[in-house]
Protein backbone atom coordinates (compact mmCIF):
# COMPACT_ATOMS: atom_id res chain seq x y z
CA UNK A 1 0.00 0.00 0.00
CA UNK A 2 1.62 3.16 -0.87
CA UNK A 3 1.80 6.29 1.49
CA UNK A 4 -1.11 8.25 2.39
CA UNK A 5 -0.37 11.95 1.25
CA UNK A 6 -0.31 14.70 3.81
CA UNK A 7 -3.63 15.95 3.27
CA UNK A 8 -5.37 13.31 2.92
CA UNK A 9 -3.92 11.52 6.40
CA UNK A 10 -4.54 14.52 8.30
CA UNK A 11 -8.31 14.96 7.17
CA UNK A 12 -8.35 11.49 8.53
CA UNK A 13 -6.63 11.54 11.55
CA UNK A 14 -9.00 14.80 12.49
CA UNK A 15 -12.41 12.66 11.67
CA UNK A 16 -11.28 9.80 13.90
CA UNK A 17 -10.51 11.93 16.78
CA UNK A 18 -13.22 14.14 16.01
CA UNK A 19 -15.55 10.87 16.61
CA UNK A 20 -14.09 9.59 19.75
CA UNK A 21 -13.83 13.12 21.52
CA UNK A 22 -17.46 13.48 20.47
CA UNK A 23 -18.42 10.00 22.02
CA UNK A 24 -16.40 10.49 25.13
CA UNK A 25 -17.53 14.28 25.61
CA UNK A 26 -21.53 12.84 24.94
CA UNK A 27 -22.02 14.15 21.83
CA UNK A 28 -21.40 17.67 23.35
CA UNK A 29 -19.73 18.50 19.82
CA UNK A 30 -22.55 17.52 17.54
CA UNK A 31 -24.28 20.14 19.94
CA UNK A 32 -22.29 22.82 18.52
CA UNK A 33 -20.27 21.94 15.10
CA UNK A 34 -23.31 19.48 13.71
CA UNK A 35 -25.15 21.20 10.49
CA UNK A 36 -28.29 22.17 12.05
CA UNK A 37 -31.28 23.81 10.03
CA UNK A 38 -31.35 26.90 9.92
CA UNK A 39 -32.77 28.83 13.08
CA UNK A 40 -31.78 29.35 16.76
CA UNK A 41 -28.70 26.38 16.82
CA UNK A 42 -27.66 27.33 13.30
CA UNK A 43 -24.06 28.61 13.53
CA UNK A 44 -22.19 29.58 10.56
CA UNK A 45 -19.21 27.79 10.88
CA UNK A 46 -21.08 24.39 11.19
CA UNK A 47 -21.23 24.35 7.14
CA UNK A 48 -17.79 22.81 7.30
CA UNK A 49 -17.26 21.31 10.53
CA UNK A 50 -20.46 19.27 10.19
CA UNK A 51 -17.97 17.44 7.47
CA UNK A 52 -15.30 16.22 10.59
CA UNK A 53 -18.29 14.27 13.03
CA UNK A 54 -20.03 11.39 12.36
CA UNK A 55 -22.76 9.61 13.87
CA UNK A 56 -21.34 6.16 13.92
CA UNK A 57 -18.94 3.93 14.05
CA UNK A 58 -19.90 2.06 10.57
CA UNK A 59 -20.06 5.90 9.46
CA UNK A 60 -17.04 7.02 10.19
CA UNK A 61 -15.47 3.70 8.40
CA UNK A 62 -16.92 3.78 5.33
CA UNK A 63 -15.96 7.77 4.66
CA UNK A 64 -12.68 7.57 6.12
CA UNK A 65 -12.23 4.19 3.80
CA UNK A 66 -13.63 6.29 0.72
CA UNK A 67 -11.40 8.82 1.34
CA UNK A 68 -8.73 6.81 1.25
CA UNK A 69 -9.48 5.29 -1.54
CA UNK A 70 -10.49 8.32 -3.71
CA UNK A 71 -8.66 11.42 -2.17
CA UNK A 72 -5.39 9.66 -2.21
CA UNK A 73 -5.05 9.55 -5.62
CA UNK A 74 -6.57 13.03 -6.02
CA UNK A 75 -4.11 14.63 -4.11
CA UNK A 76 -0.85 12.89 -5.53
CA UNK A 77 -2.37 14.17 -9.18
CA UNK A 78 -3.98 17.67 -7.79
CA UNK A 79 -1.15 18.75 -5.01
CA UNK A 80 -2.03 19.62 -1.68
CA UNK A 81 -3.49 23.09 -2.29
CA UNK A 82 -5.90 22.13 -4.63
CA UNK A 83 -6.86 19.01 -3.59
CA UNK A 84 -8.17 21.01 -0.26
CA UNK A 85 -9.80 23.22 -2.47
CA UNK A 86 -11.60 20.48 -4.39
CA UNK A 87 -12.62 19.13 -1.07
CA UNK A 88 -14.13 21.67 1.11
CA UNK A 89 -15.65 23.35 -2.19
CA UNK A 90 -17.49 19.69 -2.04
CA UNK A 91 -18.46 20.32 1.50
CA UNK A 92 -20.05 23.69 1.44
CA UNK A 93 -21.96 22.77 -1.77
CA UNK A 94 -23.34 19.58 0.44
CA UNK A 95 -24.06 21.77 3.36
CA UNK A 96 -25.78 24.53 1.07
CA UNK A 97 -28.46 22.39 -0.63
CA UNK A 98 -29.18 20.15 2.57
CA UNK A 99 -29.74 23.56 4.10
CA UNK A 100 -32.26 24.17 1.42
CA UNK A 101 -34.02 20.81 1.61
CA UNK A 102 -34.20 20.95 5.15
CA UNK A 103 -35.61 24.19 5.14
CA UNK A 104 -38.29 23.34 2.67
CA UNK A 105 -39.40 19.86 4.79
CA UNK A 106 -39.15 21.62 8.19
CA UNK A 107 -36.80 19.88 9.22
CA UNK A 108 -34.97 19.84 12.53
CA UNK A 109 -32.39 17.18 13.08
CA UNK A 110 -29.08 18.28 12.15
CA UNK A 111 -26.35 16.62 9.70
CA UNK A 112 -22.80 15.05 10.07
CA UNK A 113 -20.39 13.25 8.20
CA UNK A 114 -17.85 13.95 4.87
CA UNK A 115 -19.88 11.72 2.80
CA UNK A 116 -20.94 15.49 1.20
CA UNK A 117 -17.02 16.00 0.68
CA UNK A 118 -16.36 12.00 -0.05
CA UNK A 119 -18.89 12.03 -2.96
CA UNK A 120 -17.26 15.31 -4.28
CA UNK A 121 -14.01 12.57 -4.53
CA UNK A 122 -15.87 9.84 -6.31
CA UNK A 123 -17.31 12.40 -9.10
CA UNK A 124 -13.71 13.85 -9.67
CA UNK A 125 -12.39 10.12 -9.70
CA UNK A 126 -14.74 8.80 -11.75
CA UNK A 127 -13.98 11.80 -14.82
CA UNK A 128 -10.40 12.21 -14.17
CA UNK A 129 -10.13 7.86 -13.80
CA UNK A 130 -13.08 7.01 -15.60
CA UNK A 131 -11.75 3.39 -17.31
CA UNK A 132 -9.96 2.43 -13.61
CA UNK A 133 -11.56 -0.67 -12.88
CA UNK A 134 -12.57 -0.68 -8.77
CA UNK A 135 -14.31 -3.15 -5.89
CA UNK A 136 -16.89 -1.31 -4.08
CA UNK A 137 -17.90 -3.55 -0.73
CA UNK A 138 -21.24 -3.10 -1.52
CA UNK A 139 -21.87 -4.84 -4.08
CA UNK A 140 -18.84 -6.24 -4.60
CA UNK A 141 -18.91 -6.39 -8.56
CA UNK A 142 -15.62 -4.85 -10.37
CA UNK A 143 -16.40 -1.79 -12.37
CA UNK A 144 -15.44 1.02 -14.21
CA UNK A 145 -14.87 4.17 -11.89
CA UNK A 146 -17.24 6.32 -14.59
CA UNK A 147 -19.97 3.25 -13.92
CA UNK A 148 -19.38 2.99 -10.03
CA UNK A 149 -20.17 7.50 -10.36
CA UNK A 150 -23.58 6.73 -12.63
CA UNK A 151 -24.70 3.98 -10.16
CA UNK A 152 -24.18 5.52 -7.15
CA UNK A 153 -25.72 9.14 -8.21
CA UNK A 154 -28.94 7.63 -9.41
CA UNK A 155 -29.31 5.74 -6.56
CA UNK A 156 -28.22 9.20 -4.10
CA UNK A 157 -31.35 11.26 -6.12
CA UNK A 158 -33.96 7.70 -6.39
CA UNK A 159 -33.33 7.32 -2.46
CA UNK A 160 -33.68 11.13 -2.01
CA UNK A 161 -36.40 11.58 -4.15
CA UNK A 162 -38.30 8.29 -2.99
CA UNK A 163 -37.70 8.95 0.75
CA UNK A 164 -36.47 5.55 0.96
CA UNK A 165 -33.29 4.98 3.53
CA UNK A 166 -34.53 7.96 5.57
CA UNK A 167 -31.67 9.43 8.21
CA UNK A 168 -29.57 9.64 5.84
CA UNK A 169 -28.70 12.80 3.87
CA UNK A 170 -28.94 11.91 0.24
CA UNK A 171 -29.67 15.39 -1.00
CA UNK A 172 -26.39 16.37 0.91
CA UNK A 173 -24.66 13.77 -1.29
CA UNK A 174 -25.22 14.59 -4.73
CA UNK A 175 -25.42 18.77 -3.41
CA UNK A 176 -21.34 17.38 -2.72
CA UNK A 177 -20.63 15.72 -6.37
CA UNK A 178 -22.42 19.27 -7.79
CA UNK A 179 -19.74 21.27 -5.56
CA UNK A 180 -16.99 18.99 -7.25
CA UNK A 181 -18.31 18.99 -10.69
CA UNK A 182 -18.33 23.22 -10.16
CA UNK A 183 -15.31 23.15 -8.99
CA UNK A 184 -13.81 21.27 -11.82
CA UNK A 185 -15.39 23.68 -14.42
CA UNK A 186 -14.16 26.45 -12.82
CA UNK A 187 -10.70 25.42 -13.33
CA UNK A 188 -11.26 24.10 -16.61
CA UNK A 189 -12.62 27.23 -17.91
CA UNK A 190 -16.32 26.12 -18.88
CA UNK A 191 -19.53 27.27 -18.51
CA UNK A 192 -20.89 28.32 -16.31
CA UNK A 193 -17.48 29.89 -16.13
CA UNK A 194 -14.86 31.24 -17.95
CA UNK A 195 -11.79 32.24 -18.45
CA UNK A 196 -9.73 30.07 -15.88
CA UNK A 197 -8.71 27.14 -17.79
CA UNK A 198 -5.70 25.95 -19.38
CA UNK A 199 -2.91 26.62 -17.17
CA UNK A 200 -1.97 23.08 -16.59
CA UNK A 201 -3.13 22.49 -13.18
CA UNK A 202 -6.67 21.23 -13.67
CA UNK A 203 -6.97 22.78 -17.36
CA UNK A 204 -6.22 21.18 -20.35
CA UNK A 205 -2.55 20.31 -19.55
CA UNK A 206 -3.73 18.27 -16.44
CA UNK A 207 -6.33 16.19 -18.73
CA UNK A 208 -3.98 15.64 -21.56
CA UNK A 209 -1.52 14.03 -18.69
CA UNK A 210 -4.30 12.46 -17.04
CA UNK A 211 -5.38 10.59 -19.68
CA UNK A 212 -1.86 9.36 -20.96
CA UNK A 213 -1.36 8.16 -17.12
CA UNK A 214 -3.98 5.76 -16.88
């Protein structure tokens, strides 16, 4: 297995311990960094800390081993500075439209997790990697990374849509792959921006080497 990168080990070394000071403290952080709807507990830096605390155990697994998976490779292609970009750009789109959707429901139970930030990694993953064959647990069928992206989307907006798997914040999900897709653009230049692309860091350059890499 090779090295984590820098960034990527530190965002999970602060969600682990994050989760246990959490569980020792009795959820006194959730109390105060957890997204919560907007009102009297809303604060405004809770639209990225809600990313570092988790709810669970399983939880906390299955991001942190996403985010190994996924952000590893980002940040060995992206570099450190833009790899953080990518990331909390993913976060604050998450937080933004579960905001919105909670707003519109009424609802009042708050959000954790990076799963807004961890499917902002699959999306980029699955266009800058999209013939890399992966293993997901669940189910565990080999696939293309651009196949593992379409499967796991539709299912994010038929569970949100649907109801179905309620508790969890599916909206939140694919509000994180439109923050990473967004970001992308932006850096690429395209609508619905311009101007920015092309300078070999996440322009053209970057996709020409990306796709004689893989």
């Amino acid at each position: 297995m090779p090295p984590i990168p820098p960034v990527t080990k530190a965002l999970l070394l602060i969600n682990v311990a994050a989760f246990f000071i959490d569980a020792l403290a009795g959820r006194l952080l959730t109390q105060f960094f957890a997204l919560w709807p907007l009102g009297d507990r809303f604060m405004p830096w809770q639209v990225v800390s809600y990313g570092f605390l988790h709810g669970s155990i399983g939880h906390l697994f299955f991001n942190m081993l996403g985010l190994w998976m996924f952000g590893s490779e980002l940040e060995r292609v992206w570099g450190q500075r833009r790899y953080l970009q990518f990331y909390f750009a993913s976060i604050l789109a998450a937080a933004a439209i579960q905001l919105v959707f909670n707003m519109m429901l009424d609802s009042r139970w708050p959000t954790v997790g990076a799963s807004g930030g961890l499917f902002g990694l699959l999306l980029a993953f699955g266009m800058l990697f999209p013939n890399r064959t992966i293993m997901p647990l669940f189910p565990p069928i080999p696939m293309k990374a651009r196949t593992f992206v379409m499967v796991f989307g539709g299912l994010e907006l038929f569970f949100g849509v649907t109801g179905t798997a309620s508790g969890v914040a599916h909206f939140a999900h694919l509000g994180g792959m439109l923050g990473g897709w967004l970001m992308i653009r932006y850096w690429r230049g395209q609508p619905p921006f311009g101007g920015r692309g092309g300078n070999g860091r996440g322009g053209g350059g970057r996709r020409d080497h990306i796709r004689r890499v893989q």
